[in-house]
Each structure stands twice: as C-alpha cells, then as structure tokens.
Protein backbone atom coordinates (compact mmCIF):
# COMPACT_ATOMS: atom_id res chain seq x y z
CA UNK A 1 -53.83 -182.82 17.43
CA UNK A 2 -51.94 -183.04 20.93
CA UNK A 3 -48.93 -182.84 19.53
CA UNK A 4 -49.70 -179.38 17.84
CA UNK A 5 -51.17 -177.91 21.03
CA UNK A 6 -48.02 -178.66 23.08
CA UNK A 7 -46.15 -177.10 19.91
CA UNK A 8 -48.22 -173.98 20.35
CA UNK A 9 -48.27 -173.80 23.88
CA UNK A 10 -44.63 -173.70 24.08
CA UNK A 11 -44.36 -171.59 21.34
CA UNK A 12 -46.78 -168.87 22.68
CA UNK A 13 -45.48 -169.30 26.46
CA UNK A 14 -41.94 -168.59 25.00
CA UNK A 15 -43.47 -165.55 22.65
CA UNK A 16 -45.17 -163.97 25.55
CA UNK A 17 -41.82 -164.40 28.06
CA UNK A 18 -39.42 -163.12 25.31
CA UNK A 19 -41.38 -159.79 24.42
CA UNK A 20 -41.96 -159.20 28.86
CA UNK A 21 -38.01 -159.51 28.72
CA UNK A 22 -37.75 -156.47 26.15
CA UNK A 23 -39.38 -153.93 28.55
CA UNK A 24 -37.89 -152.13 31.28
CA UNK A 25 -38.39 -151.19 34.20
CA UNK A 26 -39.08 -147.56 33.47
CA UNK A 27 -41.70 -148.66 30.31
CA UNK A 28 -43.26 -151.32 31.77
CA UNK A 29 -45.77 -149.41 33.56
CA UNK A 30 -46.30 -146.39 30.78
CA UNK A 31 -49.72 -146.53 28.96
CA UNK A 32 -48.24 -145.85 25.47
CA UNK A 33 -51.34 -144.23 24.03
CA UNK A 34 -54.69 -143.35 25.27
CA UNK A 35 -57.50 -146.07 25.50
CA UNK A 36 -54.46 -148.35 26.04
CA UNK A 37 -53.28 -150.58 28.88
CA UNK A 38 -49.52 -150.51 29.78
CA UNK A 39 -47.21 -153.80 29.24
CA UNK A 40 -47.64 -154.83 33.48
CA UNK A 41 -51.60 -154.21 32.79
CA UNK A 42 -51.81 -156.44 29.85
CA UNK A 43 -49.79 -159.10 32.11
CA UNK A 44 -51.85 -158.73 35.07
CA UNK A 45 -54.77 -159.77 32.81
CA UNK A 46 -53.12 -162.76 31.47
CA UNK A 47 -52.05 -163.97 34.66
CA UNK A 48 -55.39 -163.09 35.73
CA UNK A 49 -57.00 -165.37 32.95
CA UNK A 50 -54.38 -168.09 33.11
CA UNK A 51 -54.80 -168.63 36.58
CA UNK A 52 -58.50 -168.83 36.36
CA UNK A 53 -57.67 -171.05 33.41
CA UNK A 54 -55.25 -173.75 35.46
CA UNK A 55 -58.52 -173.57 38.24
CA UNK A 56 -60.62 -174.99 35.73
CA UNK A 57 -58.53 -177.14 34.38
CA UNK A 58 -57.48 -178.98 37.45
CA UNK A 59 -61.67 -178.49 38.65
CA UNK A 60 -63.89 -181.25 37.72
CA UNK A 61 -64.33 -182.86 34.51
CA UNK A 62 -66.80 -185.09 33.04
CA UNK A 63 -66.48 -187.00 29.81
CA UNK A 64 -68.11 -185.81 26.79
CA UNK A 65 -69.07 -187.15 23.43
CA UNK A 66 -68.36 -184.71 21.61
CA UNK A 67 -65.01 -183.64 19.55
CA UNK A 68 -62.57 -182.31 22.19
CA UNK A 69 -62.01 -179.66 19.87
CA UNK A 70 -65.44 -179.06 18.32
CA UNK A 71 -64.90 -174.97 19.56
CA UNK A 72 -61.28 -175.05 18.43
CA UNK A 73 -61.94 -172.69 15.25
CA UNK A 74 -64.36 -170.17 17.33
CA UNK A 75 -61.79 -170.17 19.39
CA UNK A 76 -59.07 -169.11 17.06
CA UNK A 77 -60.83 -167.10 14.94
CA UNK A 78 -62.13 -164.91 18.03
CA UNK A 79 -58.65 -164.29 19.81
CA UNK A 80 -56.76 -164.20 16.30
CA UNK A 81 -58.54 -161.84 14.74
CA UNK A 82 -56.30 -158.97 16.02
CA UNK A 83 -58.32 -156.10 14.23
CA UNK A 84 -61.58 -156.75 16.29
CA UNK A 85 -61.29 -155.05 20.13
CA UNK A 86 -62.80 -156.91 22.82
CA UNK A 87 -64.21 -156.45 26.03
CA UNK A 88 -62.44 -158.07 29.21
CA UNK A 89 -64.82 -159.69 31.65
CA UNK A 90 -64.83 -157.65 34.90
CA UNK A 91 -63.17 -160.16 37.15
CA UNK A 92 -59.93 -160.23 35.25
CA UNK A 93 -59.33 -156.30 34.33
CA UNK A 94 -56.09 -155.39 35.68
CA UNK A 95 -55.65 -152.64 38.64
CA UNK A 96 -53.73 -149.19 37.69
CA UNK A 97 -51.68 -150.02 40.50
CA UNK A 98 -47.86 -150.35 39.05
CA UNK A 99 -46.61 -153.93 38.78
CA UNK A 100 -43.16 -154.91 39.44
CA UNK A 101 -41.97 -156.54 36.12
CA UNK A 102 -39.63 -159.32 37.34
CA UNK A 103 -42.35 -160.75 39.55
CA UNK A 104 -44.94 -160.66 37.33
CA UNK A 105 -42.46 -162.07 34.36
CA UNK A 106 -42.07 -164.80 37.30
CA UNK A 107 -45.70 -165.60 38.14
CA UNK A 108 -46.31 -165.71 34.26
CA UNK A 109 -43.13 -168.85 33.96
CA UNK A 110 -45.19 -170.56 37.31
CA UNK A 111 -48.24 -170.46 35.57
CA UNK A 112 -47.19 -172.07 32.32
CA UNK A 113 -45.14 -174.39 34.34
CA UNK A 114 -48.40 -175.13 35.76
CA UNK A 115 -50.30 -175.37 32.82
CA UNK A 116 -47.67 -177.13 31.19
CA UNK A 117 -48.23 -180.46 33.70
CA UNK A 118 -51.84 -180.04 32.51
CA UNK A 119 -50.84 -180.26 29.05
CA UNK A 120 -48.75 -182.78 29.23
CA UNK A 121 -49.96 -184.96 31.93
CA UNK A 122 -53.88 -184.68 32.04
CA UNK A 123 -56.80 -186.35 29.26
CA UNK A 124 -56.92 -183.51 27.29
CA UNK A 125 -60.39 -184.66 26.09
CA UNK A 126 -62.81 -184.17 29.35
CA UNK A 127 -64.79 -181.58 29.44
CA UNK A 128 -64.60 -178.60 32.61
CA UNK A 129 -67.61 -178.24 34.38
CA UNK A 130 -66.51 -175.78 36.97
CA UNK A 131 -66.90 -172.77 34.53
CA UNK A 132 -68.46 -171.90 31.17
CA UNK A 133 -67.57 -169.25 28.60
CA UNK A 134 -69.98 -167.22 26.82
CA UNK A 135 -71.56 -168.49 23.69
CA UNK A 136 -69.58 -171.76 23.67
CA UNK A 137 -70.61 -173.17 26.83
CA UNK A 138 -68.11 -175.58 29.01
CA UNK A 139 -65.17 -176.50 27.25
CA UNK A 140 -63.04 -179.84 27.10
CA UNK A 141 -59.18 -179.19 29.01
CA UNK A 142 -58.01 -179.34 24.67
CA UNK A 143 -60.38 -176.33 23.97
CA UNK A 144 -59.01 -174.11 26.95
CA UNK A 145 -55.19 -174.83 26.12
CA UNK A 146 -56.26 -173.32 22.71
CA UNK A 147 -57.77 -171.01 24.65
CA UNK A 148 -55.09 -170.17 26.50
CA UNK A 149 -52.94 -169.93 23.69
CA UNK A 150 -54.89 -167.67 21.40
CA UNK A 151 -55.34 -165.67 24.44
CA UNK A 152 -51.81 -165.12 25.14
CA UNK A 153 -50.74 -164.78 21.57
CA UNK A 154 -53.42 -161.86 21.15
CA UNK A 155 -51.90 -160.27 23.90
CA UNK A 156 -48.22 -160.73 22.96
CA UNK A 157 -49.10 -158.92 19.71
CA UNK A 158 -50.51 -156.23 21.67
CA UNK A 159 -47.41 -156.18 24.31
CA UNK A 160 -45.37 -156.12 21.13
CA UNK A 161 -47.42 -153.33 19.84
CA UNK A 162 -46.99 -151.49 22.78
CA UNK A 163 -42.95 -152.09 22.73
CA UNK A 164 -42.92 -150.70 19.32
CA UNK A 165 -44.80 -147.61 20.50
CA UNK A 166 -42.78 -146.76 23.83
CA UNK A 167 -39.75 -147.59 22.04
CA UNK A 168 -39.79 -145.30 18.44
C-alpha cells in the first residue's frame, strides 16, 4: 500500500511537470476552446488545491480505527472518471489574470517537494481533522495523497488535452 502511493505520487508529480514543460509561453495562457480553462488556469487550481492539501496534511491529526484507505476507491473512481465534469469549490478557482509559466512550473516542483516529505516522512495512517471533504468526511494523510494524485492526474489529462488542442 505505501509503497504504491509513493509510486504514484512520483509518477503523477513527474506527469503533471513534463506536460507544463510542453507549453509555451505564448499558449500557456490561451483558453483553447470555450467553457475551457487555459494550461496556467488549470495550474493555478492545482497549486491552489495542493497547497490547501500540504495545510492539512501537516494540520492536526488524530488516530483513527478505521482503514487508512477505506475512501481510496471513491476517491479514484471520482477524479478518474475523466468523462464526468466537475465543479471546483469556490476557494480554489483560478483568476483570469495571466500566469507566468516558469514560476508557476516552480511553485508546482515546491509543492510536491513538500508533499513529498509528507509522503515519505509522516504516519500515513492518521486521520486530518483540520478540514473535511464533501460526502467522505475527514480523511487519513493516505486518503489525501490519493487525493492528491487523482487530482493531479485528472488535470494532467486535461492540460494534455488542452496541448493537443492549441497545438493541431
């Protein structure tokens, strides 16, 4: 189980830097299609979540016990399922203020560096008290690395989908 989340965490922090790499600085602010966010929106709202992700996970914990990853699958199967569109809460929308692409590719590699200590350093199996999700409730520091993963690999589809658009 840890093992595979550290896997996947690498593998999705590495996913999401790669495809921010591929834009330029002339596409990275162009909303490819309407009812679409550009590529330095969709980053804004990961760093946005991720940040208020590491804030949990560093925020106070209490043991639980229950399975660490008891929410793992509603998890996945809600941020996976890339043909459903969701809503983003209001507090982590992105502006329509252009973004600088090198400094957001930057604050995206400090914030997995950050969440990377977590991962590797903290008991993944406490649960987060300092903030609760919507129909699942607190979550253990396992279930918001999955989290955090599904949420960045839905959005690295959807930065790739944008690529592929800008770029035909």
């Amino acid at each position: 189980m840890l093992g595979d989340i550290i896997t996947e965490f690498e593998s999705s922090q590495s996913g999401l830097i790669s495809i921010l790499d591929g834009f330029t600085e002339n596409n990275f602010n162009v909303i490819p299609f309407e009812g679409s966010w550009s590529a330095a929106q969709v980053t804004e709202h990961l760093l946005k979540a991720n940040s208020g992700a590491v804030h949990t996970l560093k925020g106070k914990t209490k043991d639980t016990s229950r399975q660490p990853d008891l929410n793992e699958e509603m998890i996945r199967s809600a941020f996976l399922n890339f043909e459903t569109k969701m809503k983003s809460p209001d507090f982590i929308l992105p502006s329509d203020e252009p973004k600088e692409q090198e400094d957001m590719i930057t604050k995206c590699i400090r914030t997995g560096d950050e969440l990377r200590k977590i991962v590797t350093g903290e008991n993944l199996s406490l649960l987060c008290t300092d903030f609760s999700l919507p129909q699942m409730g607190e979550l253990t520091r396992y279930e918001w690395i999955c989290f955090v993963n599904c949420h960045s690999r839905r959005h690295t589809h959807q930065l790739e989908n944008i690529f592929n658009v800008l770029n035909k």
